[in-house]
Protein backbone atom coordinates (compact mmCIF):
# COMPACT_ATOMS: atom_id res chain seq x y z
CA UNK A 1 0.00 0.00 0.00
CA UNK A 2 2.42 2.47 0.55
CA UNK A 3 4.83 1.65 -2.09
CA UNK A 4 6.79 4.54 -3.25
CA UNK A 5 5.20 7.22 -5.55
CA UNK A 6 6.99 8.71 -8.74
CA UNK A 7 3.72 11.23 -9.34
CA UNK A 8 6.04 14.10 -9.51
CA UNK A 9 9.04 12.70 -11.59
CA UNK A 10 6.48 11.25 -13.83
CA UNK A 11 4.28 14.73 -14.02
CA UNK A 12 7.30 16.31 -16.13
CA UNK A 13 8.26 13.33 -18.16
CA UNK A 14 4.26 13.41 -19.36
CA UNK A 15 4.36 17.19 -20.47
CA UNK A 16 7.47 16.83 -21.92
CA UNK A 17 6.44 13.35 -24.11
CA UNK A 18 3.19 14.60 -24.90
CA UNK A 19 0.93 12.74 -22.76
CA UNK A 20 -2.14 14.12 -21.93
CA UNK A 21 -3.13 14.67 -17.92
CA UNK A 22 -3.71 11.46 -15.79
CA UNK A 23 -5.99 11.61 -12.90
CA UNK A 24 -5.33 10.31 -10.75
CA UNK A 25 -1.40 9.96 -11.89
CA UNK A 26 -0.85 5.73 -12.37
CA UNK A 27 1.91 4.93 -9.67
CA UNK A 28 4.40 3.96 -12.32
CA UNK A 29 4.71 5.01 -16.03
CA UNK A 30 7.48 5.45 -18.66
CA UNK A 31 6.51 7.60 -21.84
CA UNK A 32 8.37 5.58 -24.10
CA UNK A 33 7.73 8.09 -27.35
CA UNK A 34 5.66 7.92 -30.31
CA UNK A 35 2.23 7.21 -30.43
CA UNK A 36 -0.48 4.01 -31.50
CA UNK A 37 -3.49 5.07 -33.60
CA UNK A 38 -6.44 2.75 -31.72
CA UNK A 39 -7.64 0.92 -34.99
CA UNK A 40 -8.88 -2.29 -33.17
CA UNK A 41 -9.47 -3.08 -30.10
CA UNK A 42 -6.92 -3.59 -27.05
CA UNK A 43 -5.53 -7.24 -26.33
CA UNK A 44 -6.63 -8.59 -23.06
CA UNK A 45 -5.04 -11.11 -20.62
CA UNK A 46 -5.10 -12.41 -17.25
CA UNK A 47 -2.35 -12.43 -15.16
CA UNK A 48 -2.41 -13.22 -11.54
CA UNK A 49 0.69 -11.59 -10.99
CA UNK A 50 -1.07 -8.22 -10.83
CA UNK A 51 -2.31 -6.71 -7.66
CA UNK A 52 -6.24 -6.77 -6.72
CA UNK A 53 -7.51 -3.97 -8.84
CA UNK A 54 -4.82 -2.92 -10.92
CA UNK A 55 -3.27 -3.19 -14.46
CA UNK A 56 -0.65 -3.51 -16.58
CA UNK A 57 -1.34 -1.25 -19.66
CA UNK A 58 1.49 -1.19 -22.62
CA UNK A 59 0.70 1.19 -25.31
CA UNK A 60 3.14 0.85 -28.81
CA UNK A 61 3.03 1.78 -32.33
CA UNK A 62 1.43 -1.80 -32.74
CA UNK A 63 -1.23 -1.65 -30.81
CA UNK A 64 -2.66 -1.79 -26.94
CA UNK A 65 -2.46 -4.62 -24.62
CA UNK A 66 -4.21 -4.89 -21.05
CA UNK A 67 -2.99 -7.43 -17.97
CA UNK A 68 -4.97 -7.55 -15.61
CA UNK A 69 -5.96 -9.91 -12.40
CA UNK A 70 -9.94 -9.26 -11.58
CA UNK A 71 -12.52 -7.72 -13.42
CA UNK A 72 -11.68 -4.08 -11.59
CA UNK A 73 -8.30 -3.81 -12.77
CA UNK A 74 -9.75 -4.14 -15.90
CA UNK A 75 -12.09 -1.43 -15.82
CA UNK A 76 -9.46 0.69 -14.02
CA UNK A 77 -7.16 0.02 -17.44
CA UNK A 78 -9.96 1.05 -19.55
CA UNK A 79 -10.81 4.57 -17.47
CA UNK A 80 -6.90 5.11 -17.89
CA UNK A 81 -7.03 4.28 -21.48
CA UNK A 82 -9.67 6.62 -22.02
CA UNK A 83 -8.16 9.23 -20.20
CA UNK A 84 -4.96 8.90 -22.69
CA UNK A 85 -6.60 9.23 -25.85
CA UNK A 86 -7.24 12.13 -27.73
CA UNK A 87 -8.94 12.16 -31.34
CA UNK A 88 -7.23 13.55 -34.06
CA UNK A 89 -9.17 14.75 -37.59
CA UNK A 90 -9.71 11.60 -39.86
CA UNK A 91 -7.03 9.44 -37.85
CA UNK A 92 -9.51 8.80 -34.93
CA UNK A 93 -8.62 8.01 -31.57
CA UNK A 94 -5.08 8.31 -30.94
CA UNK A 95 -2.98 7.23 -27.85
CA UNK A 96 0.35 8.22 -27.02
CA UNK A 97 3.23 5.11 -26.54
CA UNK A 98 3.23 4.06 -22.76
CA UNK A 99 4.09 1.50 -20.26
CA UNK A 100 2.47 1.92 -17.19
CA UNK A 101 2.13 -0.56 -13.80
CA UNK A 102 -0.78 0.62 -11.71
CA UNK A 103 -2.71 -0.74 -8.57
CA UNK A 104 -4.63 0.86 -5.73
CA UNK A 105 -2.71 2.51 -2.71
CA UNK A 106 -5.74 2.00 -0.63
CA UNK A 107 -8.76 -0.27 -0.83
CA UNK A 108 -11.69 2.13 0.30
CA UNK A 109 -11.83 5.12 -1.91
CA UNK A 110 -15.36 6.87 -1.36
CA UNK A 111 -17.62 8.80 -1.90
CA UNK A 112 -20.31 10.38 0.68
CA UNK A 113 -24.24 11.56 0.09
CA UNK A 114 -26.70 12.82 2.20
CA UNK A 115 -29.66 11.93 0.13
CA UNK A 116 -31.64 13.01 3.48
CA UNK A 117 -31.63 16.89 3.87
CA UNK A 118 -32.39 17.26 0.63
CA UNK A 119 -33.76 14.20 -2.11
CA UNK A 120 -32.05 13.83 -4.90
CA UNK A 121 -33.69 10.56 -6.30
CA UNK A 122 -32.04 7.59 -7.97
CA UNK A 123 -31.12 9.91 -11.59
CA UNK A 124 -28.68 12.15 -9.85
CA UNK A 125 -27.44 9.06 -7.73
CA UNK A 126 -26.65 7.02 -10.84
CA UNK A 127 -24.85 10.12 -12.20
CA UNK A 128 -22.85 10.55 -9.42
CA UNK A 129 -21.87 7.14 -9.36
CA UNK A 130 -20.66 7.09 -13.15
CA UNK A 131 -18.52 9.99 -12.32
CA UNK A 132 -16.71 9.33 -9.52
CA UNK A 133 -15.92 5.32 -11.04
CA UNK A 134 -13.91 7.54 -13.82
CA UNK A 135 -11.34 8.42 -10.88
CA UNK A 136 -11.59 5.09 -9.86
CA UNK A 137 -13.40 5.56 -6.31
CA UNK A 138 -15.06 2.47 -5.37
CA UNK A 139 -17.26 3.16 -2.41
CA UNK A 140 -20.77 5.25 -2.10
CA UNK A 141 -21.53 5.69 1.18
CA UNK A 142 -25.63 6.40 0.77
CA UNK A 143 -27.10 8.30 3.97
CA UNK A 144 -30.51 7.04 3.52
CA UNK A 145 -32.08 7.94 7.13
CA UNK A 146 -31.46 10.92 9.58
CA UNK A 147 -34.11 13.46 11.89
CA UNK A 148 -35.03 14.73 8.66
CA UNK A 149 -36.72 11.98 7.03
CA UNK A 150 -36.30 8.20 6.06
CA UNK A 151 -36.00 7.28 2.49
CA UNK A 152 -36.45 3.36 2.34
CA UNK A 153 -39.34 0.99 2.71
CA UNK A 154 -39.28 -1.33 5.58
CA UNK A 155 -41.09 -4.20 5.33
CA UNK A 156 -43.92 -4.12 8.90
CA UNK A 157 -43.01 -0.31 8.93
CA UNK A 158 -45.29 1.28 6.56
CA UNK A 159 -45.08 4.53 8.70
CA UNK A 160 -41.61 5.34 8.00
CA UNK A 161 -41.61 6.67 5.00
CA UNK A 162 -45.33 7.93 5.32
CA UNK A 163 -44.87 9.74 8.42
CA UNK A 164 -41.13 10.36 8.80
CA UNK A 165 -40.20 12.96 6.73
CA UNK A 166 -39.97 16.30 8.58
CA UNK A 167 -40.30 19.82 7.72
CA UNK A 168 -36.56 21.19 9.00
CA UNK A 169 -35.51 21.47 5.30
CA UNK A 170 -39.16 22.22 3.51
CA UNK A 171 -40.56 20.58 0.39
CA UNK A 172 -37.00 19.84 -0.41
CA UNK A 173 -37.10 17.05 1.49
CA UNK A 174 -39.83 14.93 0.12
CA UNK A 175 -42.49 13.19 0.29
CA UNK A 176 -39.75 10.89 -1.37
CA UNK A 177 -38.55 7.43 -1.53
CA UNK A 178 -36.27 4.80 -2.62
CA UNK A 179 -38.79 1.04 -3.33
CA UNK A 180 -36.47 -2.09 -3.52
CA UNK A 181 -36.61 -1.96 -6.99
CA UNK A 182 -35.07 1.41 -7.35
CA UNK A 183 -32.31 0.59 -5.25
CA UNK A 184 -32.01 -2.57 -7.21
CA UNK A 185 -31.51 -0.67 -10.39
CA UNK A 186 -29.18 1.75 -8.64
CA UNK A 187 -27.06 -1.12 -7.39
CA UNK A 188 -26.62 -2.56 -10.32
CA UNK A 189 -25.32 0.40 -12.35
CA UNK A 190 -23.12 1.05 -9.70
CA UNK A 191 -21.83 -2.89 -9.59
CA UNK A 192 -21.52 -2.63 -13.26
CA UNK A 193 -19.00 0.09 -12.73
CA UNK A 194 -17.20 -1.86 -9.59
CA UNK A 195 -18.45 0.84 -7.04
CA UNK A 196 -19.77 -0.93 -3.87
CA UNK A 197 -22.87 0.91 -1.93
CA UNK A 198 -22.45 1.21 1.60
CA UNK A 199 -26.25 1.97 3.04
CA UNK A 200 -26.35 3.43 6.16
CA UNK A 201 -29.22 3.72 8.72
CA UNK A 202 -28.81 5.59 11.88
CA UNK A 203 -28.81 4.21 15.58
CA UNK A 204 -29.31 5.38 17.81
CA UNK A 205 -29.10 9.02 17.35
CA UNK A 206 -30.30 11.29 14.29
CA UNK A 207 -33.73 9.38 14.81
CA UNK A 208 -36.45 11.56 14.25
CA UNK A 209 -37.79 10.65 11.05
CA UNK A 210 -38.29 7.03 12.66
CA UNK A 211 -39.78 8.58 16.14
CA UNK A 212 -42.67 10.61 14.30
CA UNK A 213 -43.51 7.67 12.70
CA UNK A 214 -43.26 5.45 15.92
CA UNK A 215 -43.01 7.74 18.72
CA UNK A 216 -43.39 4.62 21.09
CA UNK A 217 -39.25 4.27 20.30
CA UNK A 218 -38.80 7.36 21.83
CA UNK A 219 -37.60 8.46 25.93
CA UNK A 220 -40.72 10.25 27.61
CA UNK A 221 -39.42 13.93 27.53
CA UNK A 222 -38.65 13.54 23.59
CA UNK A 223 -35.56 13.69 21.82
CA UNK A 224 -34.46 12.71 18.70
CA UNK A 225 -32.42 9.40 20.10
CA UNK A 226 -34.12 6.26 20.12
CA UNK A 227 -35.27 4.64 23.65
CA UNK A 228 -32.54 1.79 24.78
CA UNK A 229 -34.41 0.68 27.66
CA UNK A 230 -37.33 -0.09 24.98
CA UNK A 231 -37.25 -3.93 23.84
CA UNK A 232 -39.52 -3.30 20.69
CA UNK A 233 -37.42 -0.18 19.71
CA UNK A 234 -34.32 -2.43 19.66
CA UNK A 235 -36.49 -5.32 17.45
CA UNK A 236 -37.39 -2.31 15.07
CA UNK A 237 -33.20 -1.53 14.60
CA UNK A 238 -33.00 -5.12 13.91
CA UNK A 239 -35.83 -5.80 11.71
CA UNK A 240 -34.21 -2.78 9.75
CA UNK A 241 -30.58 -4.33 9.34
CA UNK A 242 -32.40 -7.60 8.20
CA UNK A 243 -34.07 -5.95 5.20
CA UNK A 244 -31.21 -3.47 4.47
CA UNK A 245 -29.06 -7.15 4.46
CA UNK A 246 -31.37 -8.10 2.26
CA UNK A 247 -31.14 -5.62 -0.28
CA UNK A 248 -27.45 -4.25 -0.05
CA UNK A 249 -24.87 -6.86 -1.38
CA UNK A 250 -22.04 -4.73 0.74
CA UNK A 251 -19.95 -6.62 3.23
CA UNK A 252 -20.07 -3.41 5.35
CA UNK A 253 -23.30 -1.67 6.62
CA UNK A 254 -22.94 2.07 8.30
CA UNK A 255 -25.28 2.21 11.49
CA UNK A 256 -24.34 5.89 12.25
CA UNK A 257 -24.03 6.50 16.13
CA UNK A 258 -22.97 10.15 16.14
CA UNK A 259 -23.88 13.11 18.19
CA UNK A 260 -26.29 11.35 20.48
CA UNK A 261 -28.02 13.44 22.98
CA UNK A 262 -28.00 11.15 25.95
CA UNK A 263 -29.47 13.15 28.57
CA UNK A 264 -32.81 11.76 27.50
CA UNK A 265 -31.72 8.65 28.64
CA UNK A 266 -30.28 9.31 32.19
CA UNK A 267 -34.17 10.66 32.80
CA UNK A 268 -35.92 7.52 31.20
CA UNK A 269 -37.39 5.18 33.22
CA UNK A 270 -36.64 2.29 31.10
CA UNK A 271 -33.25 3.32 30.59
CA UNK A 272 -32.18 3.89 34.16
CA UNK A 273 -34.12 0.50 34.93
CA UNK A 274 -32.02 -0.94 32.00
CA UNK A 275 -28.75 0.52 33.43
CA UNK A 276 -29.83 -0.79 36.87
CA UNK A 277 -29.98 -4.24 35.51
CA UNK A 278 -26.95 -4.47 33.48
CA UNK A 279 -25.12 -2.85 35.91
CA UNK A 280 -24.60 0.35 34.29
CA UNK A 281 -23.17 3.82 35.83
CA UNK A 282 -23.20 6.20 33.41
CA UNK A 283 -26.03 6.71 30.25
CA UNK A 284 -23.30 6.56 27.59
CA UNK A 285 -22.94 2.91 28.19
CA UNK A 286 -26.16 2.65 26.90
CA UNK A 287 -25.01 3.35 23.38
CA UNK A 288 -21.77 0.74 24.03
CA UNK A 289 -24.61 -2.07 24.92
CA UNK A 290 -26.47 -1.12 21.46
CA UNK A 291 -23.34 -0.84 18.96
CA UNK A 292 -22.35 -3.94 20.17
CA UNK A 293 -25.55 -5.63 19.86
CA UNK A 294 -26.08 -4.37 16.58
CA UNK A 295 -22.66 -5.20 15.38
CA UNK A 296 -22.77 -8.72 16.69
CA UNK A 297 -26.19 -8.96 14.72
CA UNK A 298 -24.73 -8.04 11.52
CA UNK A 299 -21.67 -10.61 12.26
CA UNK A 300 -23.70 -13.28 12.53
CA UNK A 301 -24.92 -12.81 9.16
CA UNK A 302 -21.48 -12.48 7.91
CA UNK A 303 -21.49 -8.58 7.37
CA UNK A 304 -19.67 -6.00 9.03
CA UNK A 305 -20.76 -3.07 11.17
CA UNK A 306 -19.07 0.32 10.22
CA UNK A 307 -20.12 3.95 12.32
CA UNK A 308 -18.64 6.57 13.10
CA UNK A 309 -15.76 6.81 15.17
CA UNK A 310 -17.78 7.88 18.29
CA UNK A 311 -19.01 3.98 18.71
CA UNK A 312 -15.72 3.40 20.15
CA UNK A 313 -15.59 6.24 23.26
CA UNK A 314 -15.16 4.51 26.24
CA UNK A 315 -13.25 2.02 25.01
CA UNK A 316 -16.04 -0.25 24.31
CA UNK A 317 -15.77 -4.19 23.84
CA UNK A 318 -17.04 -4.70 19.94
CA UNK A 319 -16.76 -7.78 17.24
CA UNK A 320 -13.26 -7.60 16.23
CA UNK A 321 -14.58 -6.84 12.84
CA UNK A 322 -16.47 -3.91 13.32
CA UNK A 323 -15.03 -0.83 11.67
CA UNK A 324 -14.89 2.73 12.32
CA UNK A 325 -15.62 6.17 10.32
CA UNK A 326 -13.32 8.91 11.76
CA UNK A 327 -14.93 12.41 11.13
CA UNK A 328 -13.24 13.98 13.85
CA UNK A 329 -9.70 15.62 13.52
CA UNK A 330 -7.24 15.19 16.08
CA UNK A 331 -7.24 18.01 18.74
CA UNK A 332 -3.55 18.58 19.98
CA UNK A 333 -2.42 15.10 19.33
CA UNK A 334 -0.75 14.56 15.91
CA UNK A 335 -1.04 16.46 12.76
CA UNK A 336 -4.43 17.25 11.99
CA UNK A 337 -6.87 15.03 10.50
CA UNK A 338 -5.53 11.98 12.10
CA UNK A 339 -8.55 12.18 14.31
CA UNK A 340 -10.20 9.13 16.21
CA UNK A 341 -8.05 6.83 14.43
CA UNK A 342 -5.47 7.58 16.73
CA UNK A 343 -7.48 5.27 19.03
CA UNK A 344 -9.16 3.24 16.79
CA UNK A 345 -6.16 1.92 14.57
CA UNK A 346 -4.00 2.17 17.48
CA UNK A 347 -6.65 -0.46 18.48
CA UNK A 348 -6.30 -2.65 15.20
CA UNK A 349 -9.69 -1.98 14.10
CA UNK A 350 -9.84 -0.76 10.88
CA UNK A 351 -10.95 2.89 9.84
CA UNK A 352 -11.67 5.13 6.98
CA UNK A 353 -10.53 8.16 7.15
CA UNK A 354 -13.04 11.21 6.37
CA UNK A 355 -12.08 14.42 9.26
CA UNK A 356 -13.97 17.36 8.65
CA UNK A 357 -10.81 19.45 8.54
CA UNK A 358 -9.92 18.03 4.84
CA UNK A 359 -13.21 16.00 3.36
CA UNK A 360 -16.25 17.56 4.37
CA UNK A 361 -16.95 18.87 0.58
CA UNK A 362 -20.57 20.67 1.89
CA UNK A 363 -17.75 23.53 3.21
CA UNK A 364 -16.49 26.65 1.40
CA UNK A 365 -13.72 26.37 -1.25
CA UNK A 366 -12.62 29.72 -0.76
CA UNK A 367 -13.16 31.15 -4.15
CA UNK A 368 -13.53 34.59 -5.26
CA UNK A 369 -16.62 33.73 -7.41
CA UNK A 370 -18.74 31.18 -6.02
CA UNK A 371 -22.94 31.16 -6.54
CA UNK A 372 -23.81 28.56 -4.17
CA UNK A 373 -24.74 28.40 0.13
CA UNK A 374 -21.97 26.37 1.71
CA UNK A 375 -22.02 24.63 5.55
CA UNK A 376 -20.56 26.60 8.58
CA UNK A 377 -17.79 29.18 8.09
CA UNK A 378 -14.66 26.42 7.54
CA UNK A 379 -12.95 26.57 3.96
CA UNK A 380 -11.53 23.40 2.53
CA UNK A 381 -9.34 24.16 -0.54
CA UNK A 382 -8.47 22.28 -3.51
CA UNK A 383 -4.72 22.84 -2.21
CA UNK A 384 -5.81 21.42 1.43
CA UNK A 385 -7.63 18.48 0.03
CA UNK A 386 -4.77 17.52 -1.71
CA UNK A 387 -2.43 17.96 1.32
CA UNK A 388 -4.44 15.26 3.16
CA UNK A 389 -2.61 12.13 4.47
CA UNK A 390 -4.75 9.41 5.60
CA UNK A 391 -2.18 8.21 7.52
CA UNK A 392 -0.87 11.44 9.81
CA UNK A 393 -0.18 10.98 12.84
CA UNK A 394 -1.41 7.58 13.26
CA UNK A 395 1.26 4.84 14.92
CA UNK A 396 3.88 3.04 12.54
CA UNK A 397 2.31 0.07 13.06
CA UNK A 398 -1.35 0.69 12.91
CA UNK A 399 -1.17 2.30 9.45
CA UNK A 400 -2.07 -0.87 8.13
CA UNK A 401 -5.29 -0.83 10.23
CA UNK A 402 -6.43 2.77 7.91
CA UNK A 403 -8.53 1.19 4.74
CA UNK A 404 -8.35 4.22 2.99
CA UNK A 405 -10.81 7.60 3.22
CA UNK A 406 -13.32 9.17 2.03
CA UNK A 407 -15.68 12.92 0.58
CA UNK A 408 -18.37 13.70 2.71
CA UNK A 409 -20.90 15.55 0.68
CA UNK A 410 -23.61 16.62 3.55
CA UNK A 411 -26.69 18.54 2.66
CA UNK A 412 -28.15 20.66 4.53
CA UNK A 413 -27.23 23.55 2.25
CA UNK A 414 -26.99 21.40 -0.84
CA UNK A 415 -29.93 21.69 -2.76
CA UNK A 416 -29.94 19.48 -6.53
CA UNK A 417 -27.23 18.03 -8.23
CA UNK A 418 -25.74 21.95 -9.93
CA UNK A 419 -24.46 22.65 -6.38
CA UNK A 420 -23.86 19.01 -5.27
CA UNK A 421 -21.67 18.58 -8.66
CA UNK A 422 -19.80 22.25 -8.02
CA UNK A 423 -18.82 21.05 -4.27
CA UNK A 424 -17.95 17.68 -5.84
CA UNK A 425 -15.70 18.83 -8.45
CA UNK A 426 -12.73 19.31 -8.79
CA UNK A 427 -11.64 18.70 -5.20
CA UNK A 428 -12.62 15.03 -5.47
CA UNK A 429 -10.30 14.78 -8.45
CA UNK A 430 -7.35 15.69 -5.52
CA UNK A 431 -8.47 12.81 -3.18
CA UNK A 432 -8.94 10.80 -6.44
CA UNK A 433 -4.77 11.00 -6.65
CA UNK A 434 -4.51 10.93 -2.90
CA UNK A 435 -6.13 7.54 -2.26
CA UNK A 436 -5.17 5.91 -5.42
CA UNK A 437 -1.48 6.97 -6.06
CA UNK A 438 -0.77 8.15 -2.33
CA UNK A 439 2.58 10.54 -3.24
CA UNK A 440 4.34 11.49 -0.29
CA UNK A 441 2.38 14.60 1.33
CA UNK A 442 5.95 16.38 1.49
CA UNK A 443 6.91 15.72 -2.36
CA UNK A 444 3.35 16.87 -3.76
CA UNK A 445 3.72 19.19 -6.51
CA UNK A 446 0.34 21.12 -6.33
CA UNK A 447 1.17 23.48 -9.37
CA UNK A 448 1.67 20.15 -11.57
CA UNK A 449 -1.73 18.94 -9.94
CA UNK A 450 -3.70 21.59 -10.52
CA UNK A 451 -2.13 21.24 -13.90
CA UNK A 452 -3.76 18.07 -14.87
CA UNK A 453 -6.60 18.93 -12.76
CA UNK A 454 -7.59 21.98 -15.00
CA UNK A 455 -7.62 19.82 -18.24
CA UNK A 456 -9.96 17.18 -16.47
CA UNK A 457 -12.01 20.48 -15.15
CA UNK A 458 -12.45 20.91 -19.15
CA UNK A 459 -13.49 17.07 -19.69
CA UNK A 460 -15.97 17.85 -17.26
CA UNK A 461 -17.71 20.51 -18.52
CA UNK A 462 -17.68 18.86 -21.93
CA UNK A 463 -19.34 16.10 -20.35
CA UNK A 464 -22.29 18.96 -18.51
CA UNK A 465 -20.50 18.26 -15.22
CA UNK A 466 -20.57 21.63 -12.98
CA UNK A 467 -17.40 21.78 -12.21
CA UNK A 468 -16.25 24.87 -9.79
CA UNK A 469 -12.98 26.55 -11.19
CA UNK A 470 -9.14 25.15 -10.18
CA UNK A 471 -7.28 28.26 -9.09
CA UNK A 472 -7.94 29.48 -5.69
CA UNK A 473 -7.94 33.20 -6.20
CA UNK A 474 -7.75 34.15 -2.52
CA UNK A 475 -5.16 32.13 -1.65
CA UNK A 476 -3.41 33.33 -4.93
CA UNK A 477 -4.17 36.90 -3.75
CA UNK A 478 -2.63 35.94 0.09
CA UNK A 479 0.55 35.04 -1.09
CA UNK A 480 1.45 37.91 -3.79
């Protein structure tokens, strides 16, 4: 995984040979000169000498030839191949002469949407989807429940998508929907492109879409956090893991646990009578008892419980393969963005990396010219995004425990896919080269980036994607 990057070396030898912009830039390449005009197809073979996901791609005057291990690295060679063409008058598609060796740096590369806040329905989810696989992410992380509303039908829960959608965000937020069969047809674009869905549905906090629809799951006093101490409410987080089993292929299903508001239960009755007989002293255990129940539930069906890093404060006991989400940058200890996997991996449970500090896309990009609402007053630029190490400040030896990272594309002030694409693009082309090629943070040649990331900006816009612009103008203005 962390095999050593020649981005920069290569960056120069491609402007000076002629080839056009890779992104993300392959870990190794040699421009070898000259060029192939693509007359026929490219030969294939297997070869299980190649790496999961990755290719061998050799480009001469003769013609194109792909190795490649599993059907992924395959694909990957393909979006590569694509990427190196350019057509040229009556010639056609032309390619410039290559050899390039290429495989992932890290195995999780995702992508993050709040369908929640604000519906975007299964068109702009497909689109999404057939973007980001061109940059060779392979993991959607679909938000599909929150306060706001809940967007999938649960089988004995008719109310939940009747009666849970709330009016924080307007008409914006429905009354909308995903039936089986759309996610069905979603999932299966998505496999066809080798990008794996990770559903998530949110216990035990950010549950007040389910609570107006049964508000017998909820602490007397209110709150959006579900009741603990309430047998049927725990059968209802079960039933919905079932069906979302059911439906999701993924290996990995996100059950939230963030920003729970656990007052409510140090005043409920059933709570504190739960805590009584489990021998409980404080409410947050509460939480611990459900993550691991909920986790063991999904292990016994052979899946795997992800959530966000809180699920692990207080050093809770949980299936050793239950994984964590770390939102939270460090605070004094490390560099910044490390955040909760400094416990977590330190642990040897496995994370994905996602700290608000570098990947929370719904914040500003700090240009000059900019039409749309962002989140909160943070900036993330296209120059911090691709200053982000996954691995900062987490132990030597637990850097093998940190799967990779992640976008997180929130939406409470993203409203259809013109703003969601804007936030999107380009600064997921940066994490793009960050999780696939992983240079060395200190050897990063941003001007060379932005480079390449300004003739991809131009693919993009050719395609109708609505991309924001590369160049940072106040930064650019800071520094003169």
């Amino acid at each position: 995984m962390l095999a050593v990057c020649m981005a920069a070396a290569f960056a120069a030898a491609h402007v000076a040979a002629g080839v056009p912009a890779l992104v993300p830039m392959p870990r190794e390449i040699d421009a070898t000169g000259g060029e192939c005009v693509l007359t026929r197809p490219p030969a294939i073979e297997v070869d299980g000498s190649v790496p999961a996901e990755g290719y061998r791609l050799s480009v001469t005057p003769d013609g194109v030839t792909i190795r490649h291990s599993d059907a992924a690295g395959l694909f990957y060679a393909k979006v590569t191949l694509r990427q190196l063409e350019t057509r040229r008058g009556s010639e056609g598609a032309v390619c410039p002469c290559c050899e390039i060796s290429d495989s992932p740096a890290f195995r999780w590369r995702g992508v993050h949407l709040d369908d929640v806040r604000h519906f975007f329905g299964k068109g702009t989810v497909k689109r999404i989807l057939g973007e980001i696989a061109q940059y060779k992410f392979n993991m959607f992380h679909w938000h599909l429940t929150d306060s706001q509303a809940w967007l999938i039908d649960i089988p004995g829960y008719p109310e939940l998508v009747n009666q849970g959608r709330g009016r924080e965000f307007g008409e914006a937020v429905g009354p909308f929907r995903y039936t089986a069969n759309d996610i069905r047809e979603v999932l299966a674009y998505a496999a066809e492109r080798h990008v794996t869905v990770v559903p998530e549905v949110e216990f035990p906090g950010h549950f007040g879409a389910a609570l107006r629809a049964y508000p017998e799951f909820a602490c007397p006093g209110g709150g959006k956090v579900m009741c603990i101490g309430n047998p049927d409410a725990v059968k209802f987080a079960e039933d919905v893991l079932d069906y979302v089993c059911e439906l999701f292929p993924s290996e990995v299903i996100h059950i939230g646990g963030d920003e729970c508001k656990r007052e409510y239960w140090a005043k409920c009755p059933r709570c504190r009578a739960m805590m009584e007989r489990e021998g409980m002293t404080d409410p947050g255990e509460l939480q611990q008892w459900l993550t691991k129940r909920l986790s063991a539930h999904l292990a016994a069906t052979g899946r795997r419980a992800i959530g966000w890093d809180e699920i692990f404060d207080g050093g809770v006991s949980l299936p050793s393969n239950t994984m964590g989400m770390c939102w939270r940058p460090a605070d004094g200890v490390g560099a910044e963005g490390a955040g909760a996997a400094h416990g977590v991996a330190n642990a040897g449970r496995e994370v994905v990396m996602c700290p608000y500090s570098h990947c929370y896309f719904d914040y500003s990009q700090g240009l000059d010219e900019d039409p749309f609402d962002y989140f909160g007053r943070r900036s993330i630029s296209l120059e911090k995004v691709y200053s982000f190490d996954p691995l900062s400040g987490v132990a030597p030896d637990a850097r093998k425990f940190v799967v990779g990272a992640q976008c997180n594309n929130w939406s409470e002030r993203t409203f259809a896919l013109p703003d969601l694409e804007w936030k999107l693009w380009p600064r997921a082309l940066a994490l793009a080269e960050v999780l696939w090629t992983y240079p060395d943070p200190h050897r990063r040649d941003f001007a060379r980036f932005a480079s390449r990331a300004e003739e991809h900006r131009r693919r993009l816009l050719r395609d109708h994607v609505n991309c924001a612009g590369i160049a940072n103008r106040k930064t650019e203005r800071a520094a003169q």
